[in-house]
Each structure stands twice: as structure tokens, then as C-alpha cells.
Protein backbone atom coordinates (compact mmCIF):
# COMPACT_ATOMS: atom_id res chain seq x y z
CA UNK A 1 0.00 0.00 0.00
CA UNK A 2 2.97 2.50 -0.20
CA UNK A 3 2.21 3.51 -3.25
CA UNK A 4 -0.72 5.11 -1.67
CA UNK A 5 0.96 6.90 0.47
CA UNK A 6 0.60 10.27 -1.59
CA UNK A 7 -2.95 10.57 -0.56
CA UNK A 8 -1.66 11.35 2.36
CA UNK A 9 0.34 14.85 1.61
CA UNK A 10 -1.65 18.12 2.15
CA UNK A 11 -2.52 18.84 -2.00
CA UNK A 12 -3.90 15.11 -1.93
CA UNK A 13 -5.97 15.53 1.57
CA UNK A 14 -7.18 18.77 -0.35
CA UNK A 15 -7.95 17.27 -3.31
CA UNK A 16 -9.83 14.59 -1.63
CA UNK A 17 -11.54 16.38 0.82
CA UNK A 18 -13.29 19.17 -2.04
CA UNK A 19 -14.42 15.76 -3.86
CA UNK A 20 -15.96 14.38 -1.29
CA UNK A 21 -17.75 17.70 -0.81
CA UNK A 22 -19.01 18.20 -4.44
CA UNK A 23 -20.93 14.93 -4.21
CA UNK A 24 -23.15 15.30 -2.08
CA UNK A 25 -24.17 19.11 -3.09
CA UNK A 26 -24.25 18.14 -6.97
CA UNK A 27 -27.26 15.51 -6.27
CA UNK A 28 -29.03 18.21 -3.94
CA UNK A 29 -28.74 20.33 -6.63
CA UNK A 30 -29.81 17.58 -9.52
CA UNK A 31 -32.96 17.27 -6.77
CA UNK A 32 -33.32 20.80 -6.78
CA UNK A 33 -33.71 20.92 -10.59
CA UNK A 34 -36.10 18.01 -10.29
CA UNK A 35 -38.45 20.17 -7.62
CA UNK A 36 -38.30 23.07 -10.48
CA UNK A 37 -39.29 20.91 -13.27
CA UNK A 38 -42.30 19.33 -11.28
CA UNK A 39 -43.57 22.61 -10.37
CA UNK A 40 -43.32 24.48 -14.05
CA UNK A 41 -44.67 21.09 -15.09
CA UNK A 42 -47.34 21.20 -13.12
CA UNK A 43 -48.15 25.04 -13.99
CA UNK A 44 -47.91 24.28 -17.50
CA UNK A 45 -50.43 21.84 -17.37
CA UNK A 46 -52.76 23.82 -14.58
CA UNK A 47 -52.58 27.15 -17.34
CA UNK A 48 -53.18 24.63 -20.41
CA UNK A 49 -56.33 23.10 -18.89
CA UNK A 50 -57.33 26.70 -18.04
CA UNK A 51 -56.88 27.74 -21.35
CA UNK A 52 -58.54 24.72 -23.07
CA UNK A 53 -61.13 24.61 -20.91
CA UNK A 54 -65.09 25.65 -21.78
CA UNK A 55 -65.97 29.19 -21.40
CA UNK A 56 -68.18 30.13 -18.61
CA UNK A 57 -70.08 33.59 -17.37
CA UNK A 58 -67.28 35.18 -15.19
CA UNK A 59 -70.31 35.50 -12.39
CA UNK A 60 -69.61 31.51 -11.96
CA UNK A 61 -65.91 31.88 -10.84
CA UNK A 62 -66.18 35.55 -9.45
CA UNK A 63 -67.78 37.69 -7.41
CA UNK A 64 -66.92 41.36 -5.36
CA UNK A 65 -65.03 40.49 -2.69
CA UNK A 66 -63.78 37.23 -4.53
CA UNK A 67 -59.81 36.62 -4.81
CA UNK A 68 -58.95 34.54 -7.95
CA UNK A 69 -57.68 31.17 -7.69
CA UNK A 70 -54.93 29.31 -8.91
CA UNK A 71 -56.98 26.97 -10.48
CA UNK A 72 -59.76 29.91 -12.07
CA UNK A 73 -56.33 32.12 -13.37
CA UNK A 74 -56.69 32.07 -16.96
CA UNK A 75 -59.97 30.28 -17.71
CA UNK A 76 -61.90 31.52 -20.28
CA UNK A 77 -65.25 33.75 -19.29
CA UNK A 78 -67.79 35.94 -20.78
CA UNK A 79 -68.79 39.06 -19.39
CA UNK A 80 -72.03 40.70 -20.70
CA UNK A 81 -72.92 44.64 -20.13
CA UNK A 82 -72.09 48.07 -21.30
CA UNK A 83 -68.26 49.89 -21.45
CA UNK A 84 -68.43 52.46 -19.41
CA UNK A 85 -65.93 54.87 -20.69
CA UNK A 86 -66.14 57.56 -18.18
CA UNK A 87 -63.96 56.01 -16.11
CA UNK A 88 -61.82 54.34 -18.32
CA UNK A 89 -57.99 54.24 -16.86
CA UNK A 90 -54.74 53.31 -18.23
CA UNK A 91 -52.13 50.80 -16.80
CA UNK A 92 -48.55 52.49 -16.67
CA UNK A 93 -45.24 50.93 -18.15
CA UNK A 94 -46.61 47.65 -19.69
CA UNK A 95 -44.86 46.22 -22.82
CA UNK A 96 -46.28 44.65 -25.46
CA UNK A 97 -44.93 41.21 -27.09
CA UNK A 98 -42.43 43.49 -28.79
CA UNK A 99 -41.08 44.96 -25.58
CA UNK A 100 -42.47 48.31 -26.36
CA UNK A 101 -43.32 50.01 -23.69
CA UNK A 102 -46.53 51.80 -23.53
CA UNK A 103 -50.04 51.49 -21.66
CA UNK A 104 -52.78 48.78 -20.57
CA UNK A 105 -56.31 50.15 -21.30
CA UNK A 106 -58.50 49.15 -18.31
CA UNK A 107 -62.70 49.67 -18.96
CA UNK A 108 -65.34 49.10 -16.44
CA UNK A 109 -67.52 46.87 -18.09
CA UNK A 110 -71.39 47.77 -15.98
CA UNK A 111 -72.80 43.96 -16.15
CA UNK A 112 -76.79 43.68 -16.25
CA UNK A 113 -77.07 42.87 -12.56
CA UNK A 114 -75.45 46.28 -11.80
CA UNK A 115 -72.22 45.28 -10.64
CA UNK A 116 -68.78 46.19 -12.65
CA UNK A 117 -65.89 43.85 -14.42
CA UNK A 118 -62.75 45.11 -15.22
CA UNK A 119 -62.30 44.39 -18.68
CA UNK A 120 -57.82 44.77 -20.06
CA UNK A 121 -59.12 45.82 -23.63
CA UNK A 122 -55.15 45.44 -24.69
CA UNK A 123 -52.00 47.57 -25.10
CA UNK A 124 -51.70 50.85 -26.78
CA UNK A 125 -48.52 52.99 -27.11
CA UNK A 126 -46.96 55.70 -25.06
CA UNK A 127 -46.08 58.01 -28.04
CA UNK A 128 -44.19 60.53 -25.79
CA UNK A 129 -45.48 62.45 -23.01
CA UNK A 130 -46.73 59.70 -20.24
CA UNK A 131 -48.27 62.67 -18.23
CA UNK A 132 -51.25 63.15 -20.76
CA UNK A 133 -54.22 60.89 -20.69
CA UNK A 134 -53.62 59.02 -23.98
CA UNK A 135 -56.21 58.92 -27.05
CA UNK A 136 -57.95 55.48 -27.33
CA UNK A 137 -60.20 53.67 -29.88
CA UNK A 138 -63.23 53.33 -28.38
CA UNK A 139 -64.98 49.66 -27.50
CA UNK A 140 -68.43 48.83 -28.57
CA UNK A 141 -70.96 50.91 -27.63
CA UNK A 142 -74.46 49.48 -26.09
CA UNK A 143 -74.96 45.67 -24.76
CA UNK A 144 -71.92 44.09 -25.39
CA UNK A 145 -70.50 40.22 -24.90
CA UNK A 146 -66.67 40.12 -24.37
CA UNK A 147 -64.75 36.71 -23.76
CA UNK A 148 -61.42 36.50 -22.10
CA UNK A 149 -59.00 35.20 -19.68
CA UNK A 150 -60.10 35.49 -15.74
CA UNK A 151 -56.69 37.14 -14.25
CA UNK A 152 -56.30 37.79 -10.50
CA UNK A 153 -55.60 41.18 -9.12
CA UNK A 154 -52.25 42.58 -9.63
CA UNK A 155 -50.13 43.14 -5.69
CA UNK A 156 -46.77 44.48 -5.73
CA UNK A 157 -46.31 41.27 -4.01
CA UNK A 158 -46.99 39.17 -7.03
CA UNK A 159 -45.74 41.45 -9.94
CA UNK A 160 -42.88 43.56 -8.15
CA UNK A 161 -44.48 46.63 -8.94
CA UNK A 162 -44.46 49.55 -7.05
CA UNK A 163 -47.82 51.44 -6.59
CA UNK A 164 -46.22 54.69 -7.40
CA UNK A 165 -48.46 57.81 -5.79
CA UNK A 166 -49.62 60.89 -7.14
CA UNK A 167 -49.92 59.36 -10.96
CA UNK A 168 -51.82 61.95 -13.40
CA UNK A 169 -55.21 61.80 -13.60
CA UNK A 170 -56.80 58.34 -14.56
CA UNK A 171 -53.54 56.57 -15.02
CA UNK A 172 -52.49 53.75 -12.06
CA UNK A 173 -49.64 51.48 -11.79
CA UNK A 174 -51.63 48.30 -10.34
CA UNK A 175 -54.97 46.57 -11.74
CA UNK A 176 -56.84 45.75 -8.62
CA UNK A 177 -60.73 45.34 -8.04
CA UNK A 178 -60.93 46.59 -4.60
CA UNK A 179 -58.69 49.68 -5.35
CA UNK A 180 -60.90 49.85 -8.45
CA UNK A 181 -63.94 49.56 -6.32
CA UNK A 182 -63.34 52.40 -4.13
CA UNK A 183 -62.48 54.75 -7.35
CA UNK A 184 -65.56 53.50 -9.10
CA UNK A 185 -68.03 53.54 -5.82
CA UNK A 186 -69.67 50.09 -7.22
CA UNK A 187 -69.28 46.65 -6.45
CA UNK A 188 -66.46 45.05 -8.81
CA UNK A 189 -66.07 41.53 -9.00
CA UNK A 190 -62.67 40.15 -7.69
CA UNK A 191 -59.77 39.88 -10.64
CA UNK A 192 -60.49 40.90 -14.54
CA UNK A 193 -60.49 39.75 -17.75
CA UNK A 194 -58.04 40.00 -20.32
CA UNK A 195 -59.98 40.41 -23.31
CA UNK A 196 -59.47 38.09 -26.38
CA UNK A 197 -63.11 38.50 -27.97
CA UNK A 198 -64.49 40.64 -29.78
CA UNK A 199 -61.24 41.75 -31.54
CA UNK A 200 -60.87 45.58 -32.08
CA UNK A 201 -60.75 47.92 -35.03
CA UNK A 202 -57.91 48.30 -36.49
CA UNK A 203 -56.37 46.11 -34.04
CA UNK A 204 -56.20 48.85 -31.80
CA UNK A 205 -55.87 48.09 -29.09
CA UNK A 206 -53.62 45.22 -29.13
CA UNK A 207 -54.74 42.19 -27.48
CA UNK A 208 -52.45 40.52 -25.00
CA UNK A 209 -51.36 37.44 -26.39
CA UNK A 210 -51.67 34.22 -24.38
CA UNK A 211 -49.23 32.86 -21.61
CA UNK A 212 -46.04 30.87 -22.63
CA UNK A 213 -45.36 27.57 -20.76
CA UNK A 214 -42.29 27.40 -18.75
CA UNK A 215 -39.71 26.04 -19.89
CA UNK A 216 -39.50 22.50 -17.50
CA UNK A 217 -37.44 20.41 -20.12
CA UNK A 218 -34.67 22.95 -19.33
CA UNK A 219 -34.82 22.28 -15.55
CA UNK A 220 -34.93 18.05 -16.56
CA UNK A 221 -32.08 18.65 -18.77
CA UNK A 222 -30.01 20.49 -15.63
CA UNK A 223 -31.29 17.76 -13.04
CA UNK A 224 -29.73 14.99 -15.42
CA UNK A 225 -26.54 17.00 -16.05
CA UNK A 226 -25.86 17.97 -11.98
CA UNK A 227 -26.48 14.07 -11.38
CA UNK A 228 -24.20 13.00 -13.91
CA UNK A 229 -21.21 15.64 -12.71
CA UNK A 230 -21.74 14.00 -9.20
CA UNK A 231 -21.09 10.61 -10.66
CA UNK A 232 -18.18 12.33 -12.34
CA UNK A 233 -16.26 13.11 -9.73
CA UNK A 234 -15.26 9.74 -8.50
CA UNK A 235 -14.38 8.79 -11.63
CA UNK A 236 -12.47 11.92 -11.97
CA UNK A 237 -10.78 11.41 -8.58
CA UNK A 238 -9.52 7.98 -9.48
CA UNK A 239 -8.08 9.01 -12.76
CA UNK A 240 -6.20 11.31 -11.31
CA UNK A 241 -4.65 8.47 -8.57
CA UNK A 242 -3.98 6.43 -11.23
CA UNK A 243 -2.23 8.91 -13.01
CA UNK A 244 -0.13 9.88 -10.01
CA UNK A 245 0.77 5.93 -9.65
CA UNK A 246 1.98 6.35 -12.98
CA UNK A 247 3.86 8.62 -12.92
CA UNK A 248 5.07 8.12 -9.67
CA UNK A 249 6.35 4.52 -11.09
CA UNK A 250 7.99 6.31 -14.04
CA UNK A 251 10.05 8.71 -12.21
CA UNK A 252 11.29 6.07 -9.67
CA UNK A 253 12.23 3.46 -12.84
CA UNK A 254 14.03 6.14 -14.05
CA UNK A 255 16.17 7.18 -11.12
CA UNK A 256 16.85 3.42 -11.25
CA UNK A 257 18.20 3.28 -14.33
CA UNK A 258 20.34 6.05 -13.54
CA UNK A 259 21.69 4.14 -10.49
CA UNK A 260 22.68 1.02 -12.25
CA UNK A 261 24.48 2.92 -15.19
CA UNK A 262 27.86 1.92 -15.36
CA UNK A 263 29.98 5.09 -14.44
CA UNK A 264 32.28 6.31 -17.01
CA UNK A 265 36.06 5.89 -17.43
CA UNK A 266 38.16 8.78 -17.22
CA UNK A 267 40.05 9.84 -20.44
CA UNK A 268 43.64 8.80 -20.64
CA UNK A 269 46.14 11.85 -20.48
């Protein structure tokens, strides 16, 4: 066992000691990876059956007062009343799927029972000056059917952004049915719709396009690779002995050889 005796000096003990360490924190990793692609997996498929699923009156999942599930987020509903544009507001510094930024247009929609649905008509551009109350195609006047996706309300909590004060007039930062509510005076069902039916004229504005899945394949790919650099290592480790053996063996059969050479004779004078 001499030969093993290197493990023993301070770079081997090192060496040894950081492999022995990445082990055990590449599988938590790989794990960790795994917990990520079960949960964007799972979101993927929760916003695909939402998606896919029937359209229903937004009464059936909603009321005033009501906080949007999880599981309601993004189904499909229908919303019938009358735009009231009055009190029409616009949603500060949202992009469209160009990454221009510009405005969300956000109309009360008075349903026939008396209460009010925030209706996100779409995205229209800043052109300039943010201060000014911006000019916007109007939505369908009289009794009106629109179809869309049920959102819940927006929280700095949930999007990370700030509810900036003193905003000019009918402009907020936020799209919230209680905050909403107390602007309005009415009763406004919890969450809104983001509008997908009927489309506008002129495409104006423009209608948010639906949610992207997460990318979960990514986080599979990244478990498999962190479990397969944690088998790695050993292998690595080992190599790396063997290759010391080596050349451990070399060096000594040649200082040897160099021993057992016979010496040379001195040159006659």
C-alpha cells in the first residue's frame, strides 16, 4: 500500500476532501432541478387546462369580494354589459410582445345585474409624453358580450411593482378590483379579464397574447446533467490516482536506471 501513500500529503488531503464535498451538493442540486421541473410542469399543465377549458359567465368563478384562484387564473369567461368609458384608466409601463413600452387600457364593463368587471381591452402605445391621458379607440358601444382570460388582481407582491403615488389623472400602476372599487363607488367583481373577444378595429388596441409555458425540459435537462457531474467526480478522482501511480512509477524506474548505469572511465592523459 505505499504507493498510496501520496494521498496522504496536504494537496492530496485537499484534493480529496473538495471531492468528497461536491458529491453530495451536486445531487441536492440535480434534486433541486427536479423540484423546479415538477412545479413548471405542473403550472404548465394547470394554465393549459385553463386555457382549453369551456368558457363560462365570469359570475360563476367571481364575485366582489372574490380573490382569484390558482386553479380559475386564466380560464376563459364571458362578461355581458355596457363599457363604461367615463372612467376608463390606463395601466402604466406595460410592454407589449415586442417589448415596447406603452399602456394597458382598463374599462369598467357595468354587467346587467349592476355590478362592474374590469375588462384589459389590450396595449396601446406611449407616443411621448406619459403625463397626458392618452387617445384610445373606443370599444363597442351598447350591450356588449366580451370573452377573455379570468386574471387575478395585480399586488406588488406578485408582480414587483411599485404602486407609485400621485400618478396623473386616470392613469395607475396596479390593476386591482378593490382599489378599483373604491375609485368607481360600485361593487367590482374580484380579478379581470383579459380580453381576447371581440377583436378591435384596427387592431387597436392590441390584445395581449396568451401565456407561454415554462420552460421544465430545461430544468430536466439540468437535473440529469448535476447528477451525472456527481457521478463524475469519482471517476475523476480515481483518474487522477492512477495517473499519479503512474507517474510516480515512471520517475522512480528512471532514477533506477540512472543508479545502475555503469559510471564512465576517465580519459587517458
Amino acid at each position: 500500500m505505499h504507493r498510496y501513500r501520496f494521498l496522504l500529503t496536504l494537496q492530496w488531503v485537499i484534493l480529496t476532501l473538495v471531492a468528497i464535498a461536491l458529491i453530495p451538493t451536486m445531487i441536492r442540486l440535480g434534486f433541486w432541478q427536479q423540484h423546479r421541473y415538477e412545479e413548471r410542469t405542473a403550472r404548465n399543465n394547470l394554465v393549459s387546462r385553463a386555457l382549453h377549458a369551456e368558457p363560462v359567465p365570469v359570475e360563476r368563478l367571481t364575485s366582489p369580494g372574490h380573490a382569484v384562484t390558482r386553479l380559475d387564473k386564466y380560464r376563459t369567461v364571458t362578461a355581458t354589459g355596457t363599457f363604461d368609458t367615463a372612467h376608463e384608466v390606463v395601466v402604466r409601463r406595460r410592454t407589449n410582445s415586442d417589448g415596447e413600452v406603452g399602456f394597458h387600457v382598463l374599462t369598467p364593463l357595468r354587467l346587467t345585474d349592476g355590478a362592474v368587471v374590469l375588462v384589459n381591452r389590450g396595449w396601446i402605445p406611449a407616443n411621448g409624453v406619459q403625463t397626458a391621458f392618452p387617445k384610445i379607440p373606443a370599444p363597442p358601444a351598447g350591450r356588449t358580450t366580451v370573452t377573455g382570460r379570468l386574471m387575478a388582481d395585480e399586488t406588488t407582491a406578485a408582480s414587483g411593482i411599485k404602486n407609485v403615488k400621485g400618478l396623473p389623472d386616470r392613469q395607475i400602476m396596479l390593476i386591482n378590483s378593490a382599489t378599483e372599487a373604491r375609485r368607481l363607488g360600485a361593487k367590482v367583481v374580484g380579478g379581470y379579464i383579459e380580453q381576447t373577444a371581440p377583436a378591435p378595429r384596427g387592431d387597436t388596441p392590441e390584445q395581449i397574447s396568451s401565456p407561454g409555458s415554462e420552460d421544465a425540459p430545461l430544468n430536466y435537462a439540468y437535473m440529469i446533467q448535476w447528477w451525472l457531474f456527481a457521478a463524475a467526480v469519482p471517476v475523476g478522482w480515481w483518474f487522477l490516482v492512477r495517473r499519479e501511480i503512474r507517474d510516480r512509477a515512471e520517475a522512480a524506474a528512471g532514477g533506477d536506471a540512472q543508479d545502475n548505469s555503469p559510471e564512465t572511465e576517465p580519459a587517458a592523459v
